[in-house]
Protein backbone atom coordinates (compact mmCIF):
# COMPACT_ATOMS: atom_id res chain seq x y z
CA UNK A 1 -23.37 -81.37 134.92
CA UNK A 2 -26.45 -80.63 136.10
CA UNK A 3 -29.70 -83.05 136.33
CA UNK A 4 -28.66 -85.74 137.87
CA UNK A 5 -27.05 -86.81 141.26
CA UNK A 6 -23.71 -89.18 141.65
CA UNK A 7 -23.06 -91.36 138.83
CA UNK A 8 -26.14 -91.74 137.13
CA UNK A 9 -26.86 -90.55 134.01
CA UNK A 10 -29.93 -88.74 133.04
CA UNK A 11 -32.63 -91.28 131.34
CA UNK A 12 -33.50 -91.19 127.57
CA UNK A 13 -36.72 -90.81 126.28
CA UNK A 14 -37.88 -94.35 124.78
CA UNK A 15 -38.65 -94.09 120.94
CA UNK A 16 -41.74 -94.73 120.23
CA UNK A 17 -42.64 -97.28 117.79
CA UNK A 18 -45.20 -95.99 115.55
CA UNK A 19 -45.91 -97.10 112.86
CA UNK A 20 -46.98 -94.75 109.58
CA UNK A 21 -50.98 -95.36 108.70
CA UNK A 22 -52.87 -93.97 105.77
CA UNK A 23 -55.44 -92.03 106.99
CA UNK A 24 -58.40 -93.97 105.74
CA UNK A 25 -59.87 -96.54 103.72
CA UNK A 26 -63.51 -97.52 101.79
CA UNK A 27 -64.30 -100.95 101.16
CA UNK A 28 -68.01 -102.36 100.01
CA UNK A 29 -68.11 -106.01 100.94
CA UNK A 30 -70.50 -108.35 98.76
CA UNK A 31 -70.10 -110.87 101.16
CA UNK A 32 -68.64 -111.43 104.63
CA UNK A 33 -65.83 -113.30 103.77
CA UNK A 34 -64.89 -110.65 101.68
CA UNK A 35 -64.78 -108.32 104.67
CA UNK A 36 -63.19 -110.88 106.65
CA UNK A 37 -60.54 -110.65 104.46
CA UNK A 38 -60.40 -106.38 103.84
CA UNK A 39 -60.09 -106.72 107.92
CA UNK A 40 -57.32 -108.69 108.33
CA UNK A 41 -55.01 -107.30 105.82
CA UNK A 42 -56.31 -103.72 106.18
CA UNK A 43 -56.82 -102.85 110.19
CA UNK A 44 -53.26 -102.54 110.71
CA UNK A 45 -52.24 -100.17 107.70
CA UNK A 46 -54.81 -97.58 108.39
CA UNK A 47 -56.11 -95.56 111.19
CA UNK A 48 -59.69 -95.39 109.78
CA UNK A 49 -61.75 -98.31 107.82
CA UNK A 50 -64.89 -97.32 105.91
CA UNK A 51 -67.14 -99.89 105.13
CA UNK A 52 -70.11 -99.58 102.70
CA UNK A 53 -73.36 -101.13 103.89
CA UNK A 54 -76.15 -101.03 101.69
CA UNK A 55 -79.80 -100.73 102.98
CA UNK A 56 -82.21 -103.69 103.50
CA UNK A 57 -84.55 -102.11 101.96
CA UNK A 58 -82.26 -101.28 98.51
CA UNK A 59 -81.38 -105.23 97.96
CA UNK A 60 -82.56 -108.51 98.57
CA UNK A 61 -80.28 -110.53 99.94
CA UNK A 62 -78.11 -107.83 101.61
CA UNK A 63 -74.31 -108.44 100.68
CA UNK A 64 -73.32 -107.48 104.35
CA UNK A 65 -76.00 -106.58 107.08
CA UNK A 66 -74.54 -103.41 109.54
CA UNK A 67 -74.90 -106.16 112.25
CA UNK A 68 -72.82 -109.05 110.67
CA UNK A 69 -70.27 -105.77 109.86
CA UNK A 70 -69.90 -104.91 113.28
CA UNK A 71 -69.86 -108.71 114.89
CA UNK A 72 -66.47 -109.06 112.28
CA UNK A 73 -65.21 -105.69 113.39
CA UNK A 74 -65.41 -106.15 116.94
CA UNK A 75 -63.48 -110.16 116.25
CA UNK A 76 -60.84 -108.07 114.35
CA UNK A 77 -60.16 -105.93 117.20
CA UNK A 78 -62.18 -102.94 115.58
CA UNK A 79 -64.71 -100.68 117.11
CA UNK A 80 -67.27 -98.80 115.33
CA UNK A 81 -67.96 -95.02 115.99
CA UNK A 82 -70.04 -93.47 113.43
CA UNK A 83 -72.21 -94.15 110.40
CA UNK A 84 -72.69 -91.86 107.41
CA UNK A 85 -75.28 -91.76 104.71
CA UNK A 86 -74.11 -92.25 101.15
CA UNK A 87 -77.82 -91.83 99.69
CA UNK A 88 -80.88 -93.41 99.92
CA UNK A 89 -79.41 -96.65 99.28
CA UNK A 90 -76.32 -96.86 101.15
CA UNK A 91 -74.56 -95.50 103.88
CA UNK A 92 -70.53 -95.98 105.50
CA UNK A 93 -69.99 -97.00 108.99
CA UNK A 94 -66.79 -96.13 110.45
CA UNK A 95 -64.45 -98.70 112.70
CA UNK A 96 -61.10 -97.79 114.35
CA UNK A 97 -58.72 -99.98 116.10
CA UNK A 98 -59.39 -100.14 120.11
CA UNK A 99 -57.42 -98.18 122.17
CA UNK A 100 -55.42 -100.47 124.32
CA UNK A 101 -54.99 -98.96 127.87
């Protein structure tokens, strides 16, 4: 047989373990336990989060400020990579899981 000397066999590929993700999800937080929470049971089911931010200027308290967003992504093993505007009241910001080298 050819591809391989002597006794050895020829190597199998490993499987891969992958697992199956939904391709995305949109949450809007109205507080930041809330998102805690959307985190947690969400950032391993789908390959993209959405989260809904609205503006400072559009409500008084803010629900969820971008920065307390991204200071939960980042402890949840997220990363953030782009932000899109809804209107001129809200916009999404998106996080993805870090790559792990």
């Amino acid at each position: 047989m050819l591809g391989y000397v002597g006794n050895k066999q020829p190597a199998k590929k490993a499987k891969e373990k992958r697992q199956i993700m939904a391709e995305s999800v949109t949450f809007e937080p109205q507080n930041i336990s809330e998102l805690k929470r959307f985190f947690e049971e969400n950032k391993d089911n789908h390959h993209e989060i959405w989260i809904i931010i609205t503006n400072k200027k559009a409500a008084n308290p803010q629900p969820v400020s971008f920065n307390q967003a991204i200071s939960e992504a980042i402890k949840q093993g997220l990363i953030d990579s782009r932000t899109k505007n809804i209107d001129e009241k809200k916009y999404m910001i998106r996080f993805t899981k870090k790559i792990k080298p």
